[in-house]
Protein backbone atom coordinates (compact mmCIF):
# COMPACT_ATOMS: atom_id res chain seq x y z
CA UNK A 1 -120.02 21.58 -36.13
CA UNK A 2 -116.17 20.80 -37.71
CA UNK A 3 -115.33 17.80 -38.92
CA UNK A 4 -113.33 17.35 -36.01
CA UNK A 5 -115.86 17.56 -33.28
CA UNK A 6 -117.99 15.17 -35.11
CA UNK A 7 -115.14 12.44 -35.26
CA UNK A 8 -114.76 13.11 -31.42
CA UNK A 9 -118.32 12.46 -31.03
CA UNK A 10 -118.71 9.59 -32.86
CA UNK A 11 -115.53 7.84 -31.28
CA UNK A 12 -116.85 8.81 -27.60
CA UNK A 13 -119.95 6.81 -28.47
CA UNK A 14 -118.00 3.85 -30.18
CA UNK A 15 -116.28 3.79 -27.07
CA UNK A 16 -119.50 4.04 -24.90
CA UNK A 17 -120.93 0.69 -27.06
CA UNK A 18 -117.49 -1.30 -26.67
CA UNK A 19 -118.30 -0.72 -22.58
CA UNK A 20 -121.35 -2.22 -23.51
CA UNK A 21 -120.67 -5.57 -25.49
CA UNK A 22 -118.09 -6.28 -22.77
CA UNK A 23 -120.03 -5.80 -20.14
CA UNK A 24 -122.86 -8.09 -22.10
CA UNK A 25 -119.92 -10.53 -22.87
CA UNK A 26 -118.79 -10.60 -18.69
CA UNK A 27 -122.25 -11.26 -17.76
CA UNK A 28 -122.81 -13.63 -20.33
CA UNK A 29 -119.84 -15.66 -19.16
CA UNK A 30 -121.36 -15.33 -15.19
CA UNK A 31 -124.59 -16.63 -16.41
CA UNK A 32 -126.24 -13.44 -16.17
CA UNK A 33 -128.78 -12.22 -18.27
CA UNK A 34 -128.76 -8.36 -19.11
C-alpha cells in the first residue's frame, strides 16, 4: 500500500466518524437517544 492510499483511507474514515458525532450531536439535541 503507498503512503498515499493509506492517507486516503484514513481521511475517508475520519470523515465517516465526523457523520457520526453529528448525527449523535442532532439526536442529542431532539432528545433522542442513539
Amino acid at each position: 500500500m503507498s503512503y498515499k492510499n493509506i492517507c486516503d483511507f484514513c481521511s475517508e474514515e475520519i470523515n465517516i466518524l465526523d457523520k457520526y458525532v453529528e448525527i449523535g450531536k442532532l439526536e442529542k439535541e431532539k432528545g433522542f437517544s442513539a
